[in-house]
Protein backbone atom coordinates (compact mmCIF):
# COMPACT_ATOMS: atom_id res chain seq x y z
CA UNK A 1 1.86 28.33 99.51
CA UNK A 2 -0.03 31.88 98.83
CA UNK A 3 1.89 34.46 100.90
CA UNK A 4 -0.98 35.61 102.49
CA UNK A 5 -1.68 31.95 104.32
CA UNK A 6 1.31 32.75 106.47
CA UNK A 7 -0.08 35.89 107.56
CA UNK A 8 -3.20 34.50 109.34
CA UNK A 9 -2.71 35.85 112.22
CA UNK A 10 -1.68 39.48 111.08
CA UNK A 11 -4.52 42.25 111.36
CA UNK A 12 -5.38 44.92 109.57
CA UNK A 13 -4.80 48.28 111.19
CA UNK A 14 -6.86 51.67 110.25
CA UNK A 15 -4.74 54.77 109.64
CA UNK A 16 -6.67 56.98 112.71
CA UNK A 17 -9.98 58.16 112.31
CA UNK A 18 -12.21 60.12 110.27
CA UNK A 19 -12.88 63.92 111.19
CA UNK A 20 -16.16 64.48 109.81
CA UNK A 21 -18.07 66.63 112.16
CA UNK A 22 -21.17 69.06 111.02
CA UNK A 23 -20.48 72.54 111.51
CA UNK A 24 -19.90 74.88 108.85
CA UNK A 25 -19.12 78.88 108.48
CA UNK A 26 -19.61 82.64 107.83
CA UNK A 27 -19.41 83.76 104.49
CA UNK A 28 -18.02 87.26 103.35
CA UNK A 29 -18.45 88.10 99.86
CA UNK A 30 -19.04 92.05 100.35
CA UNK A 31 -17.25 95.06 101.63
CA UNK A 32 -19.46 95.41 103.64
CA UNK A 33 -20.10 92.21 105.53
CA UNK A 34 -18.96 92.16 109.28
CA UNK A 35 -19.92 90.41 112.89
CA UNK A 36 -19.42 91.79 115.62
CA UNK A 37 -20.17 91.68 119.51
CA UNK A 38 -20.62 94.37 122.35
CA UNK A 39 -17.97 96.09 124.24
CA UNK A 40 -17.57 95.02 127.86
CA UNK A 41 -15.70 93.24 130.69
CA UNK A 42 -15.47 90.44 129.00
CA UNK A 43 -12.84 91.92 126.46
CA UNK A 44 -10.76 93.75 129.02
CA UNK A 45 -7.83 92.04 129.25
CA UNK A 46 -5.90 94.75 131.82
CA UNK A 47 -2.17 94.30 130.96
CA UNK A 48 -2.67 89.95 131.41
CA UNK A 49 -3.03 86.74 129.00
CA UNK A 50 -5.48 86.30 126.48
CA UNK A 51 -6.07 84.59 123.16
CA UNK A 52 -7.98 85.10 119.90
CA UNK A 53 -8.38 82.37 117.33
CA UNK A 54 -10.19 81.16 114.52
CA UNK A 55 -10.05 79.44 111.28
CA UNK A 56 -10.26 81.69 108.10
CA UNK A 57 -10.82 80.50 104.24
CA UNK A 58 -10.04 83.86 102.13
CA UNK A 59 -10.85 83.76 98.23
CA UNK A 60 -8.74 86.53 97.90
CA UNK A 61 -6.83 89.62 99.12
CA UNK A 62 -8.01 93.38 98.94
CA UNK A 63 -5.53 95.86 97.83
CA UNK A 64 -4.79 96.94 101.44
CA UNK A 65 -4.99 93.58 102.80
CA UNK A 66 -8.29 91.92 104.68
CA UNK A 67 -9.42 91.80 107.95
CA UNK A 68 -9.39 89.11 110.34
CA UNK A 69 -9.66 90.86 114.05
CA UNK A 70 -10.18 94.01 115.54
CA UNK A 71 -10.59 95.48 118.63
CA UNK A 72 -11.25 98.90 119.20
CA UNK A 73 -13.20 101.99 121.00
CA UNK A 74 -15.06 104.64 119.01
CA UNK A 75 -11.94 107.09 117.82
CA UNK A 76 -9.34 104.45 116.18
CA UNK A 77 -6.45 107.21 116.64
CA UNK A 78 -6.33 107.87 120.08
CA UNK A 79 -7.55 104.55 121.44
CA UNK A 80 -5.72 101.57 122.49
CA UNK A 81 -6.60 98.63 119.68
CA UNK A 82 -5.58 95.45 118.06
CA UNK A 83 -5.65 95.05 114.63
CA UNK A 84 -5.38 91.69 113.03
CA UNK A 85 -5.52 91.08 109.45
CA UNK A 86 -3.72 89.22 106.40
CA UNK A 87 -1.44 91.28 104.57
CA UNK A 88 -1.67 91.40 100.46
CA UNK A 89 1.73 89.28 100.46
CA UNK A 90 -0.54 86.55 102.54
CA UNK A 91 2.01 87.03 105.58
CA UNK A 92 -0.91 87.73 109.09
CA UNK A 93 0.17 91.12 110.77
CA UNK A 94 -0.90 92.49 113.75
CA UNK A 95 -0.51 96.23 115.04
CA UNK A 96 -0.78 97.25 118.52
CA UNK A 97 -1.70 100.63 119.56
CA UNK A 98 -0.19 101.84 122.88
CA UNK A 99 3.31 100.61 121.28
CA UNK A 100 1.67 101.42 118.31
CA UNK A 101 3.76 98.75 116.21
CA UNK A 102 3.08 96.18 113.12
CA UNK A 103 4.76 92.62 113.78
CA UNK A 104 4.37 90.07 110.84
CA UNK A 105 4.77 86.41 110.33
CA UNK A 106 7.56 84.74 108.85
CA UNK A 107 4.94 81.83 107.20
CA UNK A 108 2.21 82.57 104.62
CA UNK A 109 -1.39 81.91 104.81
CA UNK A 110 -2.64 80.26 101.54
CA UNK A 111 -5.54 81.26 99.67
CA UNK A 112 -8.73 78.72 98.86
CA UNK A 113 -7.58 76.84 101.57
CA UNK A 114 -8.79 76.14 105.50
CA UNK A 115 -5.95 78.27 107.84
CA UNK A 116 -5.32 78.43 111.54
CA UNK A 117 -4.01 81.46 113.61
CA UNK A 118 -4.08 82.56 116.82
CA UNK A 119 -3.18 85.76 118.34
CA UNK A 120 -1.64 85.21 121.52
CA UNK A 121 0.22 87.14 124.75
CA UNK A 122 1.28 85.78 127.71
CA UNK A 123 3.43 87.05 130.63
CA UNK A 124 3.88 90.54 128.55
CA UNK A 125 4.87 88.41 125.18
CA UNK A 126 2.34 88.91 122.15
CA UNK A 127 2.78 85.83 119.30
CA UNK A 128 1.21 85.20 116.12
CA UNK A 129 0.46 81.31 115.38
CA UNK A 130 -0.27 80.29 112.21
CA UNK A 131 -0.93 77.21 110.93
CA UNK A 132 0.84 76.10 114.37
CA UNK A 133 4.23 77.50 113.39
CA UNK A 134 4.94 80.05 116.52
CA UNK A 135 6.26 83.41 114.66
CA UNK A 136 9.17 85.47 117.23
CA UNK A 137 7.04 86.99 120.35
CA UNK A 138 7.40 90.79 120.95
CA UNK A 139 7.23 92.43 124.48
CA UNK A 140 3.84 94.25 124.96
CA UNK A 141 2.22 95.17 128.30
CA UNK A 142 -0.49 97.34 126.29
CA UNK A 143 -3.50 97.69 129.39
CA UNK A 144 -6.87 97.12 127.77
CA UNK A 145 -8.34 98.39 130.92
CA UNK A 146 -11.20 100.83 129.66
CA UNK A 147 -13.97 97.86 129.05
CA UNK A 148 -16.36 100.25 127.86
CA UNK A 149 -15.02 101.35 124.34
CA UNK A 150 -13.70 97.99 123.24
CA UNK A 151 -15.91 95.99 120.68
CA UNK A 152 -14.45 93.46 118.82
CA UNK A 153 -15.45 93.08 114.89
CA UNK A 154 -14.29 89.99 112.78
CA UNK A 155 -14.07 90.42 109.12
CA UNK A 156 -13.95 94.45 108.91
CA UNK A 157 -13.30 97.86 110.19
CA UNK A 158 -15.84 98.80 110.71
CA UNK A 159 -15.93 102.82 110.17
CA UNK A 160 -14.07 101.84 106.16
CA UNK A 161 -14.52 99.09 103.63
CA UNK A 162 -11.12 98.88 103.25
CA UNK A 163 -9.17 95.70 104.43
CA UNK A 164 -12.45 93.95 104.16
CA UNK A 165 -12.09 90.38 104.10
CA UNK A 166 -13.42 88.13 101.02
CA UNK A 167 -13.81 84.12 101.70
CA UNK A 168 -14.87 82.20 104.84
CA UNK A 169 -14.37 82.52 108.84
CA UNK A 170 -15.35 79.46 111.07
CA UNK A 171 -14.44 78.47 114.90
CA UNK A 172 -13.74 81.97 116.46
CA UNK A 173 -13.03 81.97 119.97
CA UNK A 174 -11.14 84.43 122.38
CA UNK A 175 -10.37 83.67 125.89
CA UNK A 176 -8.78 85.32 128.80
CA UNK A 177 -5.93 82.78 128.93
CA UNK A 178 -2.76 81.83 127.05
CA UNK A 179 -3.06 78.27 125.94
CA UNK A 180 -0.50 78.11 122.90
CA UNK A 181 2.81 78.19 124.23
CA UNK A 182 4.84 76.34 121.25
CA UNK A 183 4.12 75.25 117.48
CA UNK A 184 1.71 72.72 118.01
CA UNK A 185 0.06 70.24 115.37
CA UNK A 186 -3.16 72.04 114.65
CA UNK A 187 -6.47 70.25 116.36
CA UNK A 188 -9.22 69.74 113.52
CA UNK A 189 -11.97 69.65 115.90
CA UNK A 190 -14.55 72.15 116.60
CA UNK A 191 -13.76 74.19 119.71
CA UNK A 192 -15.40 74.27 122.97
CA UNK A 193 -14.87 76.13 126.07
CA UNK A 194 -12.20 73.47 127.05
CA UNK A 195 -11.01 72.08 124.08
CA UNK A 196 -7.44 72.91 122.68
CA UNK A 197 -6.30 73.38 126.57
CA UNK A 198 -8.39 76.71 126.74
CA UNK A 199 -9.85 78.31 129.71
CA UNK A 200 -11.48 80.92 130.46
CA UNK A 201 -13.45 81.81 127.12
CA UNK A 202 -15.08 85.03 126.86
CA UNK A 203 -16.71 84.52 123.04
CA UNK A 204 -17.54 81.07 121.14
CA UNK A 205 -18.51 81.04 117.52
CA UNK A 206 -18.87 77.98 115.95
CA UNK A 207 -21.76 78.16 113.21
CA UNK A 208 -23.12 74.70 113.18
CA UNK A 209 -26.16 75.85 111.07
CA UNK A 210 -27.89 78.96 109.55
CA UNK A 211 -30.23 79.55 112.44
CA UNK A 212 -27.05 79.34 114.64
CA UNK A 213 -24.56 81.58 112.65
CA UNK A 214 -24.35 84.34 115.12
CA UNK A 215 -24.92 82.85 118.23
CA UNK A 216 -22.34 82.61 121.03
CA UNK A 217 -21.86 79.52 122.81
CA UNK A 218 -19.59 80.42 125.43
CA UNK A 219 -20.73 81.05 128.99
CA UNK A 220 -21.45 85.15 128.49
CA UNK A 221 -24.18 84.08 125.45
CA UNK A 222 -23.61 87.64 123.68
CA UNK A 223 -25.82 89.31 121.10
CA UNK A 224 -23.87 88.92 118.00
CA UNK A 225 -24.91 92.00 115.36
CA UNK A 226 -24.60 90.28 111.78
CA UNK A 227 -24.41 92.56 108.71
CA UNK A 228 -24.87 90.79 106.16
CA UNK A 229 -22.93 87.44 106.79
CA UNK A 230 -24.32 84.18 105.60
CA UNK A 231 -24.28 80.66 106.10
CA UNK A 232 -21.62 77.93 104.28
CA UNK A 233 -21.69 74.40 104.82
CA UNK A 234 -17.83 74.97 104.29
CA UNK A 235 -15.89 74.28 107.15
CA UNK A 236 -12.64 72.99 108.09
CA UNK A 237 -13.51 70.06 109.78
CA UNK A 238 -15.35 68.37 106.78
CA UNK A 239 -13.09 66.79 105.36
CA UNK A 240 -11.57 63.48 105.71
CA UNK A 241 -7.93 63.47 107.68
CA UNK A 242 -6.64 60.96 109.65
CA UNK A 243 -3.39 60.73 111.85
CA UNK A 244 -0.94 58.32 110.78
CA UNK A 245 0.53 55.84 113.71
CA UNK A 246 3.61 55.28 113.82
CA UNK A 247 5.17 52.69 110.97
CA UNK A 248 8.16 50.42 111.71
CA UNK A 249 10.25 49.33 108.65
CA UNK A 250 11.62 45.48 109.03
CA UNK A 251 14.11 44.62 106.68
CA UNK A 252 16.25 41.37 106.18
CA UNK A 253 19.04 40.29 103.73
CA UNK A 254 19.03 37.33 102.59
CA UNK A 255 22.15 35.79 100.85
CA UNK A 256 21.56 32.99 98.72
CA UNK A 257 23.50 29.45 98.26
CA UNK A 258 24.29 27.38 95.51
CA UNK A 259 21.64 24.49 95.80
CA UNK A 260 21.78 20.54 94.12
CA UNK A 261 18.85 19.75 94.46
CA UNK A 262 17.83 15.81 93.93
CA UNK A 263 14.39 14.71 93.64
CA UNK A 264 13.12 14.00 96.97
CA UNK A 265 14.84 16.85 98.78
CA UNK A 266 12.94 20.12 99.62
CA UNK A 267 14.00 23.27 100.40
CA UNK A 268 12.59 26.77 102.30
């Protein structure tokens, strides 16, 4: 008998589902591309939780390294800031003004590929994620307090064209909450205001299209300034990816016996 007749009543299972959802992302490929949004209330944090996330494609790294995040008033030397950006040895460092320190990951970003991180503090802890690996936390009670100064600007400086950033930014989001406590297997689907266990959200970028590049879907709808960012249809949810279930191995042993066989007999 064909081996398959005995499996009649077996079905066929699919290996999860297929993330293909249309949104794309913001393209850099000049010094002097940026977006940014206004300062106000909703990026003072005071001394509690917050998060900043996004996904980020670079091409490749400027001398000094390239911007992902920063946060800042109008004099970057006597002003409390956060600086965010991907060093030239592709580890993501962050530097804190007020304890005025750098912290680093211990994983690499990669280049020409789709990467996660999120910049995180909670209960006076500040943590880089990337790629879901949680790097070591560091103590920081810095008060962003003084609403008024603080723009945030994703991809540059702003007042220098160095550490710009080269490649592809999609999905950025900050919130006033902490919502990544451990490493965590990384979500590939778009975010929302709720999605990913945030709450809370103060800015939502998600460019599903060029007339929607800049806009800002969370609750506070800010005017995003654009100079000169574009439109790509590349975006880390594109793909195909599926999640695996679980697979249990069933193994036998089977020993054989010595068989005389006459005509009529018959054997399984």
């Amino acid at each position: 008998m064909p081996i398959l007749g005995s499996l009649a009543s077996a079905s066929v299972q699919s290996f999860g589902s297929r993330g293909l959802v249309p949104t794309g992302s913001a393209l850099y490929n000049s010094v002097f591309d940026s977006l940014s949004a206004p300062a106000g209330t909703q990026f003072q944090y005071g001394t509690g939780d917050f998060t900043v996330e996004m996904w980020f494609y670079p091409t490749s790294i400027s001398a000094y390294g390239s911007t992902l995040f920063r946060q800042r008033g109008a004099n970057y030397y006597t002003q409390r800031y956060l600086f965010l950006w991907i060093h030239p040895n592709r580890q993501i460092f962050l530097q804190v003004a007020g304890n005025d320190y750098f912290i680093g990951t211990a994983n690499l970003c990669d280049l020409n590929a789709w990467n996660h991180v999120a910049l995180v503090r909670r209960s006076g802890q500040i943590q880089i994620f990337l790629n879901g690996y949680a790097n070591t936390p560091r103590a920081n009670t810095t008060n962003f307090s003084d609403a008024v100064v603080y723009n945030v600007m994703f991809g540059s400086l702003g007042f220098s064209t160095d550490y710009f950033f080269a490649g592809n930014l999609s999905n950025i989001r900050i919130a006033k909450s902490a919502y990544y406590i451990t490493s965590f297997v990384l979500d590939r689907t778009p975010f929302t205001r709720t999605s990913q266990g945030a709450t809370n959200v103060q800015l939502l970028l998600n460019f599903k299209n060029s007339t929607g590049l800049a806009t800002d879907s969370s609750a506070n709808a800010l005017t995003i300034t654009n100079s000169n960012v574009t439109y790509s249809a590349l975006t880390p949810f594109s793909g195909a990816f599926v999640t695996p279930p679980v697979v249990n191995a069933a193994t036998a042993t089977v020993t054989p016996t010595t068989l005389n066989p006459n005509s009529a007999d018959s054997s399984t």
